[in-house]
Each structure stands twice: as C-alpha cells, then as structure tokens.
N, C-alpha and C. Protein backbone atom coordinates (compact mmCIF):
# COMPACT_ATOMS: atom_id res chain seq x y z
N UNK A 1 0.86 -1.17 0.00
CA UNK A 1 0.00 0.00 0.00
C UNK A 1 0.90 1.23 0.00
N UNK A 2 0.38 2.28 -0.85
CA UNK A 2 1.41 3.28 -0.78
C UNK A 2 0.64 4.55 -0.45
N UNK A 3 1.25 5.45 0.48
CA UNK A 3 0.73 6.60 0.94
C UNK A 3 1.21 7.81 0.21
N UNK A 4 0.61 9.04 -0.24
CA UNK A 4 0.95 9.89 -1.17
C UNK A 4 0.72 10.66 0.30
N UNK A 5 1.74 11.63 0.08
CA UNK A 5 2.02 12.81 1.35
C UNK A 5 2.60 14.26 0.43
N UNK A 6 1.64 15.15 0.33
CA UNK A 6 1.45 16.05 -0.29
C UNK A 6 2.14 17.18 0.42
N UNK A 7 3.95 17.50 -0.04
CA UNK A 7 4.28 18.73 0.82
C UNK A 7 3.86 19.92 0.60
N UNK A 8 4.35 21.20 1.45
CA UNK A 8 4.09 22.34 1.53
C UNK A 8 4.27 23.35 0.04
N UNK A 9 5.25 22.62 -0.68
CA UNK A 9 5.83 23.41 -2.08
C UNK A 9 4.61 22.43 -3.44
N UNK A 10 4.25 21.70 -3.02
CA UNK A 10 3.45 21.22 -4.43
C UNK A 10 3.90 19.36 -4.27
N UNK A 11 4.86 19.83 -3.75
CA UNK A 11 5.31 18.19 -4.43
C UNK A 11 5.12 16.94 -3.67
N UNK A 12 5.08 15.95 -4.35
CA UNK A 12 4.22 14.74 -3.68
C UNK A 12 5.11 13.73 -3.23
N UNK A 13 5.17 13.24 -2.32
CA UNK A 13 6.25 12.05 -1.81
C UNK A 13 5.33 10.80 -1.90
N UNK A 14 5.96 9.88 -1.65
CA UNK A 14 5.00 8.77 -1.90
C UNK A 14 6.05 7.51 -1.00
N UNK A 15 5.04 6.92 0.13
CA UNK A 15 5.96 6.12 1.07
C UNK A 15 5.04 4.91 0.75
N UNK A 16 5.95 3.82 0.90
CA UNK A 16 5.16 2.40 1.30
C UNK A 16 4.96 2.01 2.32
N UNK A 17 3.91 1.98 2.63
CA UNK A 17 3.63 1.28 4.37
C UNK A 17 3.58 0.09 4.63
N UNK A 18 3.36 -0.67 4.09
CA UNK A 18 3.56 -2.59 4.16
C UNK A 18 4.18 -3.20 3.05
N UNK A 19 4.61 -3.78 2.89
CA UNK A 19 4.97 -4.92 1.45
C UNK A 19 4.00 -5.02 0.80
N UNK A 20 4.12 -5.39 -0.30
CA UNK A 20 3.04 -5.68 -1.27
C UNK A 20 2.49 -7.01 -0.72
N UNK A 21 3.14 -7.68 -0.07
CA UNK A 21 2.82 -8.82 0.41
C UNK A 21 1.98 -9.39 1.17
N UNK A 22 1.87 -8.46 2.41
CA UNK A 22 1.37 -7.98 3.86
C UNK A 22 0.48 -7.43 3.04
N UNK A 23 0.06 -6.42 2.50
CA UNK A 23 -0.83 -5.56 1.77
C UNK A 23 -2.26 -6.57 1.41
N UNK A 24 -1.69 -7.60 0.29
CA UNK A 24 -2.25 -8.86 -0.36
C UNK A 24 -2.93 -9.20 0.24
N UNK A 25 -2.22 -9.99 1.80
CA UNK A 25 -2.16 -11.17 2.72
C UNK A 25 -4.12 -10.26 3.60
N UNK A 26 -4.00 -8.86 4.01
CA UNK A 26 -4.86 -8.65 4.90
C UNK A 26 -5.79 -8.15 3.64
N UNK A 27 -5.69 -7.57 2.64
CA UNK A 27 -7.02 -7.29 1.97
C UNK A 27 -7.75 -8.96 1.19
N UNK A 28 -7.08 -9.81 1.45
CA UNK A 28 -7.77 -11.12 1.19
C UNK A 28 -8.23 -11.58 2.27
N UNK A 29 -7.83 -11.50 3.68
CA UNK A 29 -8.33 -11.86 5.19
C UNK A 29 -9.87 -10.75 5.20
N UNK A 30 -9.40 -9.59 4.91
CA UNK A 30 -11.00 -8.77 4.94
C UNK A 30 -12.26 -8.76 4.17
N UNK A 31 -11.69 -9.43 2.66
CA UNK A 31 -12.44 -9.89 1.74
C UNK A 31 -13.42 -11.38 2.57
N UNK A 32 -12.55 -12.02 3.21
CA UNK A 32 -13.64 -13.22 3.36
C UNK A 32 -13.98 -13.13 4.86
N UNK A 33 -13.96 -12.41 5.25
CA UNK A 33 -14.41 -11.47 6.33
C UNK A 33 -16.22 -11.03 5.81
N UNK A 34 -15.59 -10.18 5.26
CA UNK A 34 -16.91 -9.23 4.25
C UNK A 34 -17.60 -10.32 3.97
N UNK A 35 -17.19 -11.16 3.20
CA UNK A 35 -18.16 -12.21 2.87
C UNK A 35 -18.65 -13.28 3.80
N UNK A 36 -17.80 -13.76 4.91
CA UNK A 36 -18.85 -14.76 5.64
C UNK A 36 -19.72 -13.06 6.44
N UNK A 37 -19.54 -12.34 6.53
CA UNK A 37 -21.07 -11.84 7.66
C UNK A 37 -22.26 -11.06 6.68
N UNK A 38 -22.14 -11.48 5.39
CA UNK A 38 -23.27 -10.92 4.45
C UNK A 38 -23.77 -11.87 4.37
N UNK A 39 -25.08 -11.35 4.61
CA UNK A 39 -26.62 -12.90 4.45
C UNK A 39 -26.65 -13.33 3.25
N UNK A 40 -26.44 -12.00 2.42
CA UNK A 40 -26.96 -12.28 0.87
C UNK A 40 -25.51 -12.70 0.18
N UNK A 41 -24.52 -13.26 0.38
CA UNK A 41 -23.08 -13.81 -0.33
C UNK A 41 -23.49 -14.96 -1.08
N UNK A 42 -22.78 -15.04 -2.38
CA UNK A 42 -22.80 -16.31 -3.13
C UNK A 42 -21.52 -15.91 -3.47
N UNK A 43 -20.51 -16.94 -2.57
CA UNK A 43 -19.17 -18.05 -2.89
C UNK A 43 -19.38 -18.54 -4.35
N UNK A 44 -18.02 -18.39 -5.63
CA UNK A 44 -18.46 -19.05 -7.02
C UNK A 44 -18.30 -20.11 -6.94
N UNK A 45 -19.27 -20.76 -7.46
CA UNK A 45 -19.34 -22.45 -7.57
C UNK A 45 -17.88 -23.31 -8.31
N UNK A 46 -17.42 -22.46 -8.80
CA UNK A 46 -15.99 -23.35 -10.08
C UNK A 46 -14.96 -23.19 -8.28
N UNK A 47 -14.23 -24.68 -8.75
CA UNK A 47 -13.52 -25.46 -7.69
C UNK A 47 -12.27 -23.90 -7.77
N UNK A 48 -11.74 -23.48 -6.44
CA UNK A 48 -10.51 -23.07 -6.27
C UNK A 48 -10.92 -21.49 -6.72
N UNK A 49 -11.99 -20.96 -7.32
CA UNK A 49 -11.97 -19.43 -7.85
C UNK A 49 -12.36 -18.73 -6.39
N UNK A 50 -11.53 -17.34 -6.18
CA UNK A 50 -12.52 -16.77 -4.79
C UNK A 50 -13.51 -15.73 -4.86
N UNK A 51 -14.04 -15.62 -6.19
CA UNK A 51 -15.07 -14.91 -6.50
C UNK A 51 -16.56 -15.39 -5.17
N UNK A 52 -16.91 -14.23 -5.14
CA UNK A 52 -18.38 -13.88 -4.59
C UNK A 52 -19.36 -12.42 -4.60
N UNK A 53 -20.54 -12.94 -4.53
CA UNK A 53 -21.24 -11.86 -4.94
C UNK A 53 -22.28 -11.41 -3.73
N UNK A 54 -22.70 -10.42 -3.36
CA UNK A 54 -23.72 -9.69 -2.66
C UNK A 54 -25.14 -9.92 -2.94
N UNK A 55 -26.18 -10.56 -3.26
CA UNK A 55 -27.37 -10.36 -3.98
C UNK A 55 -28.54 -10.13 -3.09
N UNK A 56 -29.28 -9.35 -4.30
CA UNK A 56 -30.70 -9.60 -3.81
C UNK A 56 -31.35 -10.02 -4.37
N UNK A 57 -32.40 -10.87 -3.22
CA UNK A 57 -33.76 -11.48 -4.08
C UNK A 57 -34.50 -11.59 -5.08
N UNK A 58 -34.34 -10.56 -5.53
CA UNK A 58 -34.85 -10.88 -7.24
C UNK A 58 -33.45 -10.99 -8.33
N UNK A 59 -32.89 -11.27 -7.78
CA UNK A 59 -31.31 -11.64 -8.66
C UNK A 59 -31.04 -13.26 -8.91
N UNK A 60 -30.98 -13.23 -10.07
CA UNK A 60 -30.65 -15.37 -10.20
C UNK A 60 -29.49 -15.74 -10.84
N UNK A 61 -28.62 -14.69 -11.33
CA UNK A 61 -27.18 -15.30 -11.52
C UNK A 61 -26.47 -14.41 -11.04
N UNK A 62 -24.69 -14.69 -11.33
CA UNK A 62 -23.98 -14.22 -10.82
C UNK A 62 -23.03 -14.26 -11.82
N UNK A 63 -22.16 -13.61 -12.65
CA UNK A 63 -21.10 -13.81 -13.32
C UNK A 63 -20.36 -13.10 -12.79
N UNK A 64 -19.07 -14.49 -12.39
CA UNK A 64 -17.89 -14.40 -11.79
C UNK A 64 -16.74 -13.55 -13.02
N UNK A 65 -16.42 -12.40 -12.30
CA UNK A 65 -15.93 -11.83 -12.81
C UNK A 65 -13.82 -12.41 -12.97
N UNK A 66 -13.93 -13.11 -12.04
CA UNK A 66 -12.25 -13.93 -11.93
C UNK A 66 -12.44 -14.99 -12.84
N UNK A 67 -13.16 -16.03 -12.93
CA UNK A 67 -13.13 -17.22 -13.43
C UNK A 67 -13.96 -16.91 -15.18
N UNK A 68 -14.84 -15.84 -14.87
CA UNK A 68 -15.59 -15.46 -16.23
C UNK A 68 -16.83 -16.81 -16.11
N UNK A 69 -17.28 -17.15 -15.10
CA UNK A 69 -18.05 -18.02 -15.04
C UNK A 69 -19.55 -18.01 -15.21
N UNK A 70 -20.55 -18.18 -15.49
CA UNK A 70 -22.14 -17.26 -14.83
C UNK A 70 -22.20 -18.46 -13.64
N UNK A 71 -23.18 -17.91 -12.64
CA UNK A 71 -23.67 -19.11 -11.44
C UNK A 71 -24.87 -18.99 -11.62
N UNK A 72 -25.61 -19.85 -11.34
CA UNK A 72 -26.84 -19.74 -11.23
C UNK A 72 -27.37 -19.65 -9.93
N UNK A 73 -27.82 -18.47 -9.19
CA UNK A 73 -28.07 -18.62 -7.49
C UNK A 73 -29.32 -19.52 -7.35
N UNK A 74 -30.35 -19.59 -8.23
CA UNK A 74 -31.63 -20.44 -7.95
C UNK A 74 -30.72 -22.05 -7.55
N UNK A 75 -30.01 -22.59 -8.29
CA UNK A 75 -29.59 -23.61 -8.31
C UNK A 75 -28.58 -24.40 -7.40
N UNK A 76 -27.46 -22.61 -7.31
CA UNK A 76 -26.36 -23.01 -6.24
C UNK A 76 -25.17 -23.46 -7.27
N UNK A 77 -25.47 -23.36 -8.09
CA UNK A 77 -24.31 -24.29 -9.46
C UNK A 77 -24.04 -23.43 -10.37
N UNK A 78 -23.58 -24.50 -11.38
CA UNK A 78 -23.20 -23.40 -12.65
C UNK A 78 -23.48 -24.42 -13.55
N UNK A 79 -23.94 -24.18 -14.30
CA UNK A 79 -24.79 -25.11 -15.17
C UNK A 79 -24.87 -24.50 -17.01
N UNK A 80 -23.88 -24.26 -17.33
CA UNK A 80 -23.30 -24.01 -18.57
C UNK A 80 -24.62 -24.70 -19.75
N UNK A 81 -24.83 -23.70 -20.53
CA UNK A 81 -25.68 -24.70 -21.72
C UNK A 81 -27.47 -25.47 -21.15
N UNK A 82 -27.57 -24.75 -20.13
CA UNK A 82 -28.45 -25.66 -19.56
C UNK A 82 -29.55 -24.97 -18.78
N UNK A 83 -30.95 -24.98 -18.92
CA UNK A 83 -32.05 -23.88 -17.98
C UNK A 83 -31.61 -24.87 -16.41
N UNK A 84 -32.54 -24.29 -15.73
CA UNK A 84 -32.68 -24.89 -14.35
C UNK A 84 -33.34 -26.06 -14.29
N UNK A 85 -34.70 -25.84 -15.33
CA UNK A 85 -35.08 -27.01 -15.18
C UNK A 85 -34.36 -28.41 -16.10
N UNK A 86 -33.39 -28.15 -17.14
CA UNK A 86 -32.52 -29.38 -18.04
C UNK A 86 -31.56 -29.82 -16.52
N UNK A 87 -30.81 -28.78 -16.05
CA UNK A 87 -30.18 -29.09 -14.68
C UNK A 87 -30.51 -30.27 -13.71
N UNK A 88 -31.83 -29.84 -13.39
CA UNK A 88 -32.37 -30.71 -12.19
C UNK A 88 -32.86 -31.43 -12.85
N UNK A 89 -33.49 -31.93 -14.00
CA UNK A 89 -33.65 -32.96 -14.48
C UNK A 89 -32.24 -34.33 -14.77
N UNK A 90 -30.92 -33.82 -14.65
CA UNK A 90 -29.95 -33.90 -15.01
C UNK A 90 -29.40 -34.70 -13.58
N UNK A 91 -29.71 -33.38 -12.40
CA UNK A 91 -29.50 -34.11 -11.20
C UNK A 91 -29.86 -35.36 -10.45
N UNK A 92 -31.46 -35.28 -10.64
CA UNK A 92 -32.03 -36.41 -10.77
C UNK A 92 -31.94 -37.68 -11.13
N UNK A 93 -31.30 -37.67 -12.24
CA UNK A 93 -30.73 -38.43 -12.72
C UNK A 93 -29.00 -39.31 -12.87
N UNK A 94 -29.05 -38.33 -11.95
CA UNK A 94 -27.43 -38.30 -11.35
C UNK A 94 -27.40 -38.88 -9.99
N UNK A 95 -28.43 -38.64 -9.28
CA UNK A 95 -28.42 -38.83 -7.63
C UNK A 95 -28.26 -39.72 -7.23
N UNK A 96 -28.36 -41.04 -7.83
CA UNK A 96 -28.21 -41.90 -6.99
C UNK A 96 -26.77 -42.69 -7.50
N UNK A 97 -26.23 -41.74 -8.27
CA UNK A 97 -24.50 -42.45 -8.63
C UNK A 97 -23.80 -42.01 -8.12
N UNK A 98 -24.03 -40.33 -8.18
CA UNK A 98 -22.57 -38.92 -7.78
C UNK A 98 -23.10 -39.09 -6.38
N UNK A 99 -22.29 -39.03 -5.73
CA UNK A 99 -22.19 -38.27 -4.23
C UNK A 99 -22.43 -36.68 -4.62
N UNK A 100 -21.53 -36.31 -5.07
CA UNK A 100 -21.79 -34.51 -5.33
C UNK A 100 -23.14 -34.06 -5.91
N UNK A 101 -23.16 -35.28 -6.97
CA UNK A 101 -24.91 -34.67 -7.16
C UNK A 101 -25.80 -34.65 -6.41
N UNK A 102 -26.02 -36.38 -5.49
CA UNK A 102 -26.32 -35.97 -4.50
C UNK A 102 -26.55 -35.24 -3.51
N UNK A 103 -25.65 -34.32 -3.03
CA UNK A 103 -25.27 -33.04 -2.19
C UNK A 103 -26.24 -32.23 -2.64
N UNK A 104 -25.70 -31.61 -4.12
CA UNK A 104 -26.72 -30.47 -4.87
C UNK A 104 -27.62 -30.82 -4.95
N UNK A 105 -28.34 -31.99 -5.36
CA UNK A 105 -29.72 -32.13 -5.73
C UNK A 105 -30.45 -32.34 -3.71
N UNK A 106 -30.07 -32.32 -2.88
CA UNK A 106 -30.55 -32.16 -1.60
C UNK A 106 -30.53 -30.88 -1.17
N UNK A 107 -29.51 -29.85 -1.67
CA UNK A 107 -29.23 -28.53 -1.34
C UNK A 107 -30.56 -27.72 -2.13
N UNK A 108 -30.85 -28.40 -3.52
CA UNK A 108 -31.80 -27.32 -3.81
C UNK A 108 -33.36 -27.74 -3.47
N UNK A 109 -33.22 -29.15 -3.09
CA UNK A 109 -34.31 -29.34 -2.72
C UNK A 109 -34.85 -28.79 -1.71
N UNK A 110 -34.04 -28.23 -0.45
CA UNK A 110 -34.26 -27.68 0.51
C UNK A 110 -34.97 -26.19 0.18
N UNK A 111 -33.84 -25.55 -1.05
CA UNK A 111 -33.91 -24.32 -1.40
C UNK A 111 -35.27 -24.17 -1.85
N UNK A 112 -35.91 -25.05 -2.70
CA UNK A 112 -36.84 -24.90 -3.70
C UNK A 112 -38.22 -25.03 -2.31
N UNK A 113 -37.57 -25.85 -1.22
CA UNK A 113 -38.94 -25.80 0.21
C UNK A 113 -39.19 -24.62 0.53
N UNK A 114 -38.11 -23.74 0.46
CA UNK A 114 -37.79 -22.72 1.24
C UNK A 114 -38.52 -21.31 0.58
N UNK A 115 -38.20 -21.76 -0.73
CA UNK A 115 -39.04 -20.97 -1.44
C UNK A 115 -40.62 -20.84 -1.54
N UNK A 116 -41.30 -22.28 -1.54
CA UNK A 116 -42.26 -22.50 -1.79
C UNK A 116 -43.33 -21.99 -0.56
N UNK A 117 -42.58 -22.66 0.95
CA UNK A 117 -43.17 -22.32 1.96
C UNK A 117 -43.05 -20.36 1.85
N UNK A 118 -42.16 -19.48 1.89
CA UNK A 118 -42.55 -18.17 1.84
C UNK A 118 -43.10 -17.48 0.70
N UNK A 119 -43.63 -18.70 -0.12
CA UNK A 119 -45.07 -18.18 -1.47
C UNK A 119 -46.00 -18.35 -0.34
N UNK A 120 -46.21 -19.70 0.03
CA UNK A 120 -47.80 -19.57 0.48
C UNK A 120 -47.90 -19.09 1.82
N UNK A 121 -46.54 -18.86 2.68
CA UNK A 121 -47.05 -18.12 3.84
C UNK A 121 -47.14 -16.37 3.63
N UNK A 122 -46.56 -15.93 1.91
CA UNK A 122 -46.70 -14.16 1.70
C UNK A 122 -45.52 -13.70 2.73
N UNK A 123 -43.82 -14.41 2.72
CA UNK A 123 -42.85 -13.93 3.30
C UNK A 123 -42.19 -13.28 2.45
N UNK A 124 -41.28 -12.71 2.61
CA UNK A 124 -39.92 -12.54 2.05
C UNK A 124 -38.81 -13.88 2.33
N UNK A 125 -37.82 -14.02 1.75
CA UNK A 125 -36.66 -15.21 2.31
C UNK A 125 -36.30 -14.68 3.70
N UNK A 126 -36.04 -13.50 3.46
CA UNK A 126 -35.64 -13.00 4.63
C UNK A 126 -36.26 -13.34 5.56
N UNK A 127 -37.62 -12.64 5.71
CA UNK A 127 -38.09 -12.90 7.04
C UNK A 127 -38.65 -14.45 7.22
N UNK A 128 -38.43 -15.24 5.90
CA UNK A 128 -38.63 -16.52 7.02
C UNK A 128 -37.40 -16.76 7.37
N UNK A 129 -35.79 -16.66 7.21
CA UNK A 129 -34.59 -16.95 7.51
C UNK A 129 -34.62 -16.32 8.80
C-alpha cells in the first residue's frame, strides 16, 4: 500500500507502508471477512476461484468476474448450456451415482422448500430466515 504525502511546495512524496505482500495477505483476510457476515453472499461455484457476490432477491445469476463463469443462485451451481429445469432434471438423474450430485440435488431441494413455503405463507426469504 502506498501513501501519497502532499508537501508544503506542491510536491508529492509517496511512502510504502507494508509490502506488497502484507498488503495482499490482509485485503484477502477482509475480503472473506466481508463475505462470511453478508446474508446475501454467493461463494463461485468453479472449484478453487474466490469470486463472490452480494445479492438480492430478485437476482438469479452471478457472473464471476475472476473465473468469467455465470452461477446460477436459484440452483447453487453453474450449469453451462443448460435452464434450471434441463439441470435438475440432469440431477435427478445423477443422484443416486454422484455423491456430489447428491449433495446439490438435496441442497436445492431444501432451497426450492424454502421458497415454496414463503409463497404460500406471503414472506420474504428474509423474514422466514
């Protein structure tokens, strides 16, 4: 990080206060900081990228701007070439081989409860979360 220190005659000095290193090391510690205490965070689904996004409720993807990925938040995935519903038809059909599909296809099943119950109770996600 570098500090610009503006003297008395015009002219500008410019000091480094940490390593570029140290610099790196804590604006990536505050980044996932920021992100675990936001309700609304979506972590990118592609293995190893540290993209994440802020959303709101009427928002259903996410394109990862590091990996160049889209996510799909209805889904939790990324599902290239494919609606939500070719997806979960896909999962379905997957579930009882993949373990991982498994996982996802239980993750949105929950999601898709979660949804359904704050249609017919007239919630927001929020306020049923």
């Amino acid at each position: 990080m570098i500090l610009v220190i503006e003297c008395g005659d015009g002219c500008l000095v410019y000091t480094q206060l940490v390593s570029d290193q140290v610099y790196e090391k804590h604006l990536q510690l505050s980044a996932r900081e920021a992100e675990s205490r936001d309700a609304h965070s979506y972590h990118c689904a592609t293995p190893d990228c540290t993209g994440w996004c802020s959303y709101d409720d009427d928002v259903n993807t996410f394109f990862c701007y590091l990996c160049r990925r889209f996510n799909c938040l209805t889904c939790r995935a990324i599902h290239d070439g494919q609606n939500c519903l070719e997806y979960q038809k896909e999962l379905r059909a997957k579930k009882y081989k993949d373990p991982a599909a498994m996982l996802a296809n239980s993750t949105l099943e929950v999601v898709i409860t979660v949804i359904v119950v704050c249609f017919l109770l007239e919630l927001s996600i929020d306020e049923f979360l």
